[in-house]
C-alpha atoms as a PDB file:
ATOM      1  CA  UNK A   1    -175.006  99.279 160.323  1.00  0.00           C
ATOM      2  CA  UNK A   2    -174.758 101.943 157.587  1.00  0.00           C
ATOM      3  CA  UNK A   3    -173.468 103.070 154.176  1.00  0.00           C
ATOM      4  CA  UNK A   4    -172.155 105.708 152.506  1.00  0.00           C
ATOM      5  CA  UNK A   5    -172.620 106.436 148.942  1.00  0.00           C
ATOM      6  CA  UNK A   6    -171.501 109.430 146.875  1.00  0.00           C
ATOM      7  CA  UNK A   7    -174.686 109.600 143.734  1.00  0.00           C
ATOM      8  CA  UNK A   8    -174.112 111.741 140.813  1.00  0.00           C
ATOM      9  CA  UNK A   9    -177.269 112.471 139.334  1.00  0.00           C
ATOM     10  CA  UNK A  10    -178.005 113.241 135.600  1.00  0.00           C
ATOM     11  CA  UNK A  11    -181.158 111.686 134.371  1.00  0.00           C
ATOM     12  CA  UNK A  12    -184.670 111.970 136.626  1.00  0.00           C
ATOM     13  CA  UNK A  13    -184.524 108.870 138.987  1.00  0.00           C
ATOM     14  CA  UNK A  14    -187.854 108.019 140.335  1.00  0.00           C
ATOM     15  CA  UNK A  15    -189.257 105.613 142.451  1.00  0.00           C
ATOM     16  CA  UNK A  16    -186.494 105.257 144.838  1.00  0.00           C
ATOM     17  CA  UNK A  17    -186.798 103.143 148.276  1.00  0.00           C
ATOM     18  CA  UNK A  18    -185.031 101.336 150.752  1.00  0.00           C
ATOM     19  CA  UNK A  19    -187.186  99.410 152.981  1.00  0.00           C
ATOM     20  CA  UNK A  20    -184.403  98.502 155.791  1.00  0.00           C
ATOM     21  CA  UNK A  21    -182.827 101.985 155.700  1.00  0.00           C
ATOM     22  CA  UNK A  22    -183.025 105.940 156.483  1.00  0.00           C
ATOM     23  CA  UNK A  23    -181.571 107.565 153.934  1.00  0.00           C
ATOM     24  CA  UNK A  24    -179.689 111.293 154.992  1.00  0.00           C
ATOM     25  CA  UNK A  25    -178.917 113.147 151.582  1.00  0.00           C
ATOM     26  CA  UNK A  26    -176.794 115.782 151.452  1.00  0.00           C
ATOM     27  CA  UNK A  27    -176.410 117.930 148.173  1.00  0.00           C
ATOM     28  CA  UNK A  28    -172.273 118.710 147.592  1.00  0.00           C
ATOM     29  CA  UNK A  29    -173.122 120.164 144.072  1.00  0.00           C
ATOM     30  CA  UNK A  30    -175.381 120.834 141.361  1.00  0.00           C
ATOM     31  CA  UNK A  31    -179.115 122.020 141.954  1.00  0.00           C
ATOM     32  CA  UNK A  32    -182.335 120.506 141.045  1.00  0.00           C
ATOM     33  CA  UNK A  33    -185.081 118.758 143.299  1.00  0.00           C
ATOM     34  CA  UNK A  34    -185.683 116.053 145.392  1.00  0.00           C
ATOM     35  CA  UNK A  35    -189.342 114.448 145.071  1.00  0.00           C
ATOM     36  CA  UNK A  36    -189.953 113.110 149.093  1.00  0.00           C
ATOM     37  CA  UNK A  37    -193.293 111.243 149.620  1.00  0.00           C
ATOM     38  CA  UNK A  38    -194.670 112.901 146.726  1.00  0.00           C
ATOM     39  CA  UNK A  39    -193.815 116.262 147.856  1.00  0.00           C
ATOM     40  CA  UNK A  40    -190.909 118.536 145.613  1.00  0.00           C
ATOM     41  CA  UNK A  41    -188.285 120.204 147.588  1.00  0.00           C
ATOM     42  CA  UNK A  42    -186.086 122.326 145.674  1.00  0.00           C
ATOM     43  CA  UNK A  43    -182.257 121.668 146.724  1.00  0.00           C
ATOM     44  CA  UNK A  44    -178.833 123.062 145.962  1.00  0.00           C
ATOM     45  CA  UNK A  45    -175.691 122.695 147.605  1.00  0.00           C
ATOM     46  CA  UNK A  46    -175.308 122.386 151.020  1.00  0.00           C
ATOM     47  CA  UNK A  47    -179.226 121.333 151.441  1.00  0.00           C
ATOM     48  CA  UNK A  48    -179.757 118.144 153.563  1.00  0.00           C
ATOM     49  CA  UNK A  49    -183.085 115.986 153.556  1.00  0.00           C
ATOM     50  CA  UNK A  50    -183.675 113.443 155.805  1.00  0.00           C
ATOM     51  CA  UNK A  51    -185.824 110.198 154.074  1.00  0.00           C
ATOM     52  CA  UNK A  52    -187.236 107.698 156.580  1.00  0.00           C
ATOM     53  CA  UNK A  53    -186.936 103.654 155.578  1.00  0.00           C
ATOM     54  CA  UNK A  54    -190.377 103.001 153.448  1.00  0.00           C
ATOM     55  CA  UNK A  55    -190.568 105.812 151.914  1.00  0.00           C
ATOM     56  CA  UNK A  56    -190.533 106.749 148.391  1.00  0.00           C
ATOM     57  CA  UNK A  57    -188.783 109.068 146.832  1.00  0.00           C
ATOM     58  CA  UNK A  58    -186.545 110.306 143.681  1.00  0.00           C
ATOM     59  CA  UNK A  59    -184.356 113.278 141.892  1.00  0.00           C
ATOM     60  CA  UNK A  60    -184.098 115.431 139.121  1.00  0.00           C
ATOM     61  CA  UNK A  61    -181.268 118.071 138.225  1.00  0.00           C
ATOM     62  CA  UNK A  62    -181.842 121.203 136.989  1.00  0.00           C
ATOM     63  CA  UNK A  63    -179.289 123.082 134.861  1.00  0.00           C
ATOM     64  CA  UNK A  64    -175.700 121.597 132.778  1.00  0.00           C
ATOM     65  CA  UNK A  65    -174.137 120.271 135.834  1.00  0.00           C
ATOM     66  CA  UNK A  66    -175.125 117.085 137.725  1.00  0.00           C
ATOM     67  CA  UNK A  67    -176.545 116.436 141.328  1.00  0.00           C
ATOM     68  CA  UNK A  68    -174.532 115.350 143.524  1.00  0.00           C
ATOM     69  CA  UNK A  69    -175.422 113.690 146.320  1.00  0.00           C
ATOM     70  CA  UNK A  70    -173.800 112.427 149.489  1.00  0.00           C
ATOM     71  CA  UNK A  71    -176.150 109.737 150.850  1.00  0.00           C
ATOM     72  CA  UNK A  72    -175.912 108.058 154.424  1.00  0.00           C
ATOM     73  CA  UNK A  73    -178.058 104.846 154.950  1.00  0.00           C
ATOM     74  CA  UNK A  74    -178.478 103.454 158.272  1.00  0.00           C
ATOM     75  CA  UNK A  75    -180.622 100.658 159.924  1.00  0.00           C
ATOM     76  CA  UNK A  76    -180.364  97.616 160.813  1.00  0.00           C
ATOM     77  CA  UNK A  77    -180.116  95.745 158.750  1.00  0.00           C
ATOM     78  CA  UNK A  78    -178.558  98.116 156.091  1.00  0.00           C
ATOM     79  CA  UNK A  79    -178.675  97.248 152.663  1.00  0.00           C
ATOM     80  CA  UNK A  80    -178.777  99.797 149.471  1.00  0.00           C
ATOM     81  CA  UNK A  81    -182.352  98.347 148.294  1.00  0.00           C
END
């Protein structure tokens, strides 16, 4: 099972976790960074991150325009937490 969902981030979200999915994010625009496990990775477009179910984990922008993110959720079963 999976799921596809296009995120279009403006405002810090923290906290972030889906317990019956991996999540595979991939930045189309915008820059700013993705917090994984506690740890900041610094992202722009084209940058891909790979989250694994359980873990926590959250965005902020930097600059005008929005994040956007294209994110991929598989397991089994799949479910946007």
């Amino acid at each position: 099972m999976g799921q596809a969902v296009l995120w279009q981030v403006r405002d810090p979200w923290e906290g972030r976790q889906h317990t019956s999915a991996d999540g595979m994010l991939y930045v189309i625009g915008g820059e700013g960074t993705i917090r994984i496990d506690g740890r900041d990775i610094v992202v722009s477009a084209g940058s891909f991150a790979v989250v694994p179910r359980g873990t926590m984990y959250g965005f902020t922008r930097r600059g005008r325009n929005p994040l956007i993110v294209l994110a991929v959720l598989a397991g089994a079963p799949c479910a946007a937490d």
